[in-house]
N, C-alpha and C. Protein backbone atom coordinates (compact mmCIF):
# COMPACT_ATOMS: atom_id res chain seq x y z
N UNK A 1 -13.26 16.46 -13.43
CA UNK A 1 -12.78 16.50 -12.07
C UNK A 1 -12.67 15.06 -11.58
N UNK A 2 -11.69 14.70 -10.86
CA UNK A 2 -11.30 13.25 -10.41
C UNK A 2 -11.10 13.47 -8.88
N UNK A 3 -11.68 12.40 -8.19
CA UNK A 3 -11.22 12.15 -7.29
C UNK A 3 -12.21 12.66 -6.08
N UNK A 4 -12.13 12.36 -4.87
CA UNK A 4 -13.74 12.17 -4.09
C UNK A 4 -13.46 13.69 -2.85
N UNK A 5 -12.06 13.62 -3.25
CA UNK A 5 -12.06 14.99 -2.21
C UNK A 5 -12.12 16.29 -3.02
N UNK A 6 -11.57 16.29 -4.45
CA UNK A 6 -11.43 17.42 -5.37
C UNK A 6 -13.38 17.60 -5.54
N UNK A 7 -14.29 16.75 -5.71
CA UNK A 7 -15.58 16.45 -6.09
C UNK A 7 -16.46 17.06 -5.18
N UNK A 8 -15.61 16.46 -3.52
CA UNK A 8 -16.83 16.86 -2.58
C UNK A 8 -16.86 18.29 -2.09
N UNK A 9 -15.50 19.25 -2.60
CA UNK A 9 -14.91 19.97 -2.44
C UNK A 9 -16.10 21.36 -3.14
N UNK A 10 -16.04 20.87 -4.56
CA UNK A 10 -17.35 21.16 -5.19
C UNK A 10 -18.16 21.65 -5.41
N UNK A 11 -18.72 20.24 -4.45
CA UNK A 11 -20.07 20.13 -4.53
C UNK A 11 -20.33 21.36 -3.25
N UNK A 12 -19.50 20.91 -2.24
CA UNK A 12 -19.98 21.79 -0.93
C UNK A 12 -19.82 23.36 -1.20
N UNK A 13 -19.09 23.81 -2.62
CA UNK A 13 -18.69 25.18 -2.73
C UNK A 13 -20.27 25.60 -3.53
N UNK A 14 -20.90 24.47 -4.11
CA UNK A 14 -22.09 24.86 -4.69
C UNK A 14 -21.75 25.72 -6.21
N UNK A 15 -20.52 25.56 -6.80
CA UNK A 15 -20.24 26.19 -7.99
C UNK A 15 -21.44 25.71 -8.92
N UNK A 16 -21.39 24.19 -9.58
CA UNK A 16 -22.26 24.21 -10.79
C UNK A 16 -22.84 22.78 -10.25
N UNK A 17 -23.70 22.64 -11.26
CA UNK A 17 -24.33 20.77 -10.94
C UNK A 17 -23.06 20.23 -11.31
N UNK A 18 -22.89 18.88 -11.18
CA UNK A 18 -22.10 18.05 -11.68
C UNK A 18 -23.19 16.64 -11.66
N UNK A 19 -22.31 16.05 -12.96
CA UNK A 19 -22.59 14.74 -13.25
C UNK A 19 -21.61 13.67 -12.99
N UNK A 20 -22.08 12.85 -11.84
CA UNK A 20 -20.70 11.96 -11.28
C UNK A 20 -21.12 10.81 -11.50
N UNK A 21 -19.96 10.41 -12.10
CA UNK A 21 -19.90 8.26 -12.76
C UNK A 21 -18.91 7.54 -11.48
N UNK A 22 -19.81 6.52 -11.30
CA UNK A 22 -18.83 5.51 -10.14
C UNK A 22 -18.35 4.41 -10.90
N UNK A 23 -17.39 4.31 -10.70
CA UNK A 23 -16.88 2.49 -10.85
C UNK A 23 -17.69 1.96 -10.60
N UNK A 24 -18.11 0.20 -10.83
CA UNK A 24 -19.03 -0.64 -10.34
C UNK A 24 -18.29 -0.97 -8.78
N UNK A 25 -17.01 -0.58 -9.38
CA UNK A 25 -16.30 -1.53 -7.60
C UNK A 25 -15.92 -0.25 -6.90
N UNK A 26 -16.51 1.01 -6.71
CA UNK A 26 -16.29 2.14 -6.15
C UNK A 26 -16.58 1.25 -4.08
N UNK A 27 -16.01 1.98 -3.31
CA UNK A 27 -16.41 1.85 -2.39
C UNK A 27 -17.75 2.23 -1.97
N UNK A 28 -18.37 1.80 -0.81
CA UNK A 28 -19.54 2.06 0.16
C UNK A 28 -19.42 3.89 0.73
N UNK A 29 -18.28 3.87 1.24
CA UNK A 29 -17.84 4.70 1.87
C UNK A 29 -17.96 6.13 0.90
N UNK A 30 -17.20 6.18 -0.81
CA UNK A 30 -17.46 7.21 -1.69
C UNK A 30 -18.63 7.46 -2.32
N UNK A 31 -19.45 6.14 -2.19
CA UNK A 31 -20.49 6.09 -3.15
C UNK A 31 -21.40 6.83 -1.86
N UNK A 32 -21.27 6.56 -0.30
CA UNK A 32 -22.52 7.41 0.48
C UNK A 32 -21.87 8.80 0.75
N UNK A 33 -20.66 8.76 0.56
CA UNK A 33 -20.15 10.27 0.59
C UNK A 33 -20.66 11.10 -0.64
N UNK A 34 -20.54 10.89 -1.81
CA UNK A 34 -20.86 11.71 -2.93
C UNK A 34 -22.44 11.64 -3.72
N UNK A 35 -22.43 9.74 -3.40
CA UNK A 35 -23.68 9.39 -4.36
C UNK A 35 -24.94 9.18 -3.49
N UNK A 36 -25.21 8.53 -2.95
CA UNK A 36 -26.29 8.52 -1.77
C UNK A 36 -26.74 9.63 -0.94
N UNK A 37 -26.02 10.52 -0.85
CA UNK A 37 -26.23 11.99 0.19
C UNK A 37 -27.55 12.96 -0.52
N UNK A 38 -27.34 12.77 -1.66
CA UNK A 38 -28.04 13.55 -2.71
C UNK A 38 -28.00 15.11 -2.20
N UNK A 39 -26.71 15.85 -2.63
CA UNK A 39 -26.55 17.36 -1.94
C UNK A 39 -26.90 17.64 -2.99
N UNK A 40 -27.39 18.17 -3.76
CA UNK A 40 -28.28 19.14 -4.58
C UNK A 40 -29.51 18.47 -5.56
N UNK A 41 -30.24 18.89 -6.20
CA UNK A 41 -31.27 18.08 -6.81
C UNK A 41 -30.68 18.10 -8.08
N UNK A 42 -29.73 18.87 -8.43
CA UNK A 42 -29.01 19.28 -9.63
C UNK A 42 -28.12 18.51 -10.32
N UNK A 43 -27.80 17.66 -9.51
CA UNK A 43 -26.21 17.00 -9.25
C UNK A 43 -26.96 15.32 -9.83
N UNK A 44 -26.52 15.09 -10.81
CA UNK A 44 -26.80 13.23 -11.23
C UNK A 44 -26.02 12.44 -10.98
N UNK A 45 -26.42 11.17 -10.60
CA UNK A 45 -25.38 10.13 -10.71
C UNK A 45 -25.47 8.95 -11.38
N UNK A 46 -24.01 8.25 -11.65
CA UNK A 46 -24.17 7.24 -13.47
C UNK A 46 -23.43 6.33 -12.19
N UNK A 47 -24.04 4.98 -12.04
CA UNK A 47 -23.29 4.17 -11.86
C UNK A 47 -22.65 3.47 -12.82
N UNK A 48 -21.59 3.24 -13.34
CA UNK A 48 -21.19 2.20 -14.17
C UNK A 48 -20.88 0.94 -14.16
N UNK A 49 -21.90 0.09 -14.32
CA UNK A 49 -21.77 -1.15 -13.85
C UNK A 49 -20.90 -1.77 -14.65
N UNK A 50 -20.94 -1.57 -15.74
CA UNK A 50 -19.57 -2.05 -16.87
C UNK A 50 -18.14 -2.03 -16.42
N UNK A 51 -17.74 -1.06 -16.09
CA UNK A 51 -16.45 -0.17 -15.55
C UNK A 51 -15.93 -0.19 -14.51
N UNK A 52 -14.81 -0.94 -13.82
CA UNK A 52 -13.67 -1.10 -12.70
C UNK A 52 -13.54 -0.03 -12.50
N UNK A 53 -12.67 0.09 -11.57
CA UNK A 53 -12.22 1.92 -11.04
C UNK A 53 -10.45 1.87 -11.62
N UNK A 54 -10.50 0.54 -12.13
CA UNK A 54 -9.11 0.27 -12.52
C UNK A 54 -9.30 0.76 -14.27
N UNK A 55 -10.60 0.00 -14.80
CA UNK A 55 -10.81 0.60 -16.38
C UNK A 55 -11.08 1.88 -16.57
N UNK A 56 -11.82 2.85 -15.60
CA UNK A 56 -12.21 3.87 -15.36
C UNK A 56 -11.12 5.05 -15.10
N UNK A 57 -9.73 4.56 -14.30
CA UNK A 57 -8.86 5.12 -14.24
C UNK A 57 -7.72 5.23 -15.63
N UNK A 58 -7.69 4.00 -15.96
CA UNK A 58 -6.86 3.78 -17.54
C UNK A 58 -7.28 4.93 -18.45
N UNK A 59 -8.74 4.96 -18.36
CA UNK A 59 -9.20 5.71 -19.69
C UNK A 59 -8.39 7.74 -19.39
N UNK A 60 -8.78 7.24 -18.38
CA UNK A 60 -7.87 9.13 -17.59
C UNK A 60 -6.41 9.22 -17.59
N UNK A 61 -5.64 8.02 -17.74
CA UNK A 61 -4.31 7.91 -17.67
C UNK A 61 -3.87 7.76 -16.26
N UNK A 62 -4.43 7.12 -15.17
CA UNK A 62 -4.11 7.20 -14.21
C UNK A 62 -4.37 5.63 -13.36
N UNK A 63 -3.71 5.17 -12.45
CA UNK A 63 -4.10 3.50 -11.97
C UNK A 63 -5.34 3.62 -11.49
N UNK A 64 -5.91 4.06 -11.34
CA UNK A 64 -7.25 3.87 -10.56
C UNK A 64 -8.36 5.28 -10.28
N UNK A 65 -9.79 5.34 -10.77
CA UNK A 65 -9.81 6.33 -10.21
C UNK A 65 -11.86 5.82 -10.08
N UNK A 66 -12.43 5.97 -8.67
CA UNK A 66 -13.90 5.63 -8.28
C UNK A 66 -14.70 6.51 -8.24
N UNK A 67 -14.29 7.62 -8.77
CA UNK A 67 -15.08 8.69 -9.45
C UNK A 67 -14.63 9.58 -9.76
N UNK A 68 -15.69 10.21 -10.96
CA UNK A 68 -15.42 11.21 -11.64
C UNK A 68 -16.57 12.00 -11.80
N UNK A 69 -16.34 13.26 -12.23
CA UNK A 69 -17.41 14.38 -12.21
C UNK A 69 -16.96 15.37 -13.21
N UNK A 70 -18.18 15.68 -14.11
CA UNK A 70 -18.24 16.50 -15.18
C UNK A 70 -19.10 17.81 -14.87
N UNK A 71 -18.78 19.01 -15.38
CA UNK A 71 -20.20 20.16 -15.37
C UNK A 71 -21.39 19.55 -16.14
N UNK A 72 -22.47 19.44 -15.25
CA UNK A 72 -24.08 18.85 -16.32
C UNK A 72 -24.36 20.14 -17.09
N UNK A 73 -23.96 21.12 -17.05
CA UNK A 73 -24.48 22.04 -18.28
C UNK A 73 -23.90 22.35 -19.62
N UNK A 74 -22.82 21.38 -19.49
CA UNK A 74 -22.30 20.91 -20.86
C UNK A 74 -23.08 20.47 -21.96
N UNK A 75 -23.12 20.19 -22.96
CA UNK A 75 -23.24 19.84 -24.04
C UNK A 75 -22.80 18.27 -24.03
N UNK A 76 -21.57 18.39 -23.92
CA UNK A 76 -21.17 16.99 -23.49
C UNK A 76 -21.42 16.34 -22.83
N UNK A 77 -21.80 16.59 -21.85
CA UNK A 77 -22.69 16.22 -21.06
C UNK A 77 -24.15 15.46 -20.98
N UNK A 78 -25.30 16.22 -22.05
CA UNK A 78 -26.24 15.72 -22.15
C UNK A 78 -25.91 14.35 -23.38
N UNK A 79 -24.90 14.85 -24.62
CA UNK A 79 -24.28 13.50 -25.06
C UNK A 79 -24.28 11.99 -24.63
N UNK A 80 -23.49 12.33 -23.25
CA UNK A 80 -22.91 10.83 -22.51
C UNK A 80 -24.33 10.50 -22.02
N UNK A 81 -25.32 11.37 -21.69
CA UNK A 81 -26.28 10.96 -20.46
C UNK A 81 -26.95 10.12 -21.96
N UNK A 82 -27.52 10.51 -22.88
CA UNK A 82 -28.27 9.71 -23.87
C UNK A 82 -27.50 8.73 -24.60
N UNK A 83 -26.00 8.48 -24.32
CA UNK A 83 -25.67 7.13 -24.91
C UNK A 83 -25.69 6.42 -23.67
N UNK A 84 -25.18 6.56 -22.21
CA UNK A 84 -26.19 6.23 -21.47
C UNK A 84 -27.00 5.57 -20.99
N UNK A 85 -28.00 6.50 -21.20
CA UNK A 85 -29.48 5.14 -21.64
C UNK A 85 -29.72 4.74 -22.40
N UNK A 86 -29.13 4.48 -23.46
CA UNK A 86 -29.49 3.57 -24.85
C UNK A 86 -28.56 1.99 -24.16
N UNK A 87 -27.46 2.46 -23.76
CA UNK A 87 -26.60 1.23 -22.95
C UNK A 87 -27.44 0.29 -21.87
N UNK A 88 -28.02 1.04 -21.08
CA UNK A 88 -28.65 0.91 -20.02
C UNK A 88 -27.90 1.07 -18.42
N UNK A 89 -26.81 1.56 -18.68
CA UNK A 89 -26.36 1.99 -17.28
C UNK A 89 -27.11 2.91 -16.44
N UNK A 90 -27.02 2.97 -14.99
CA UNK A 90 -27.89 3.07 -14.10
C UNK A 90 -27.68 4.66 -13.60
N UNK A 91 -29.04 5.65 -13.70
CA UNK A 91 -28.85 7.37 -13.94
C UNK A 91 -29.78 7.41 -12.65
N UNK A 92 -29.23 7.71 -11.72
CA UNK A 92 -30.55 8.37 -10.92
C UNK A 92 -30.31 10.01 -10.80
């Protein structure tokens, strides 16, 4: 899922946890809308300090994108979270 209105959309419907990655250069404004609010205890967040919202968007095929959100009860999911922390990017 891309994008901060498709995300918050979501989150507020309470479907599943999600796991949401920010750009390092995400705004103030998305990061206290989605990431700082902490609406469920379920719900993680990856800052990527490595990652532009410009590199972050490339990888999706798209110019830009300051967040993204996966289902955490994936498989794939627990994947990314343990390469991850071997990287040391930032999981609260």
């Amino acid at each position: 899922m891309i994008g901060q209105d498709r995300i918050r959309a979501s989150i507020s419907k309470g479907v599943e946890p999600l796991l949401l990655f920010f750009a390092n250069d995400a705004s103030s404004s998305v990061k206290n809308r989605l990431g700082s609010s902490k609406w469920r205890s379920s719900d993680r967040v990856v800052f990527l300090e490595s990652i532009s919202r410009w590199e972050l968007g490339a990888a999706l095929g798209l110019s830009e994108a300051q967040v993204v959100a996966i289902p955490r009860t994936s498989r794939f999911t627990g994947m990314l979270l343990e390469d991850l922390r071997q990287e040391g990017d930032r999981i609260e």
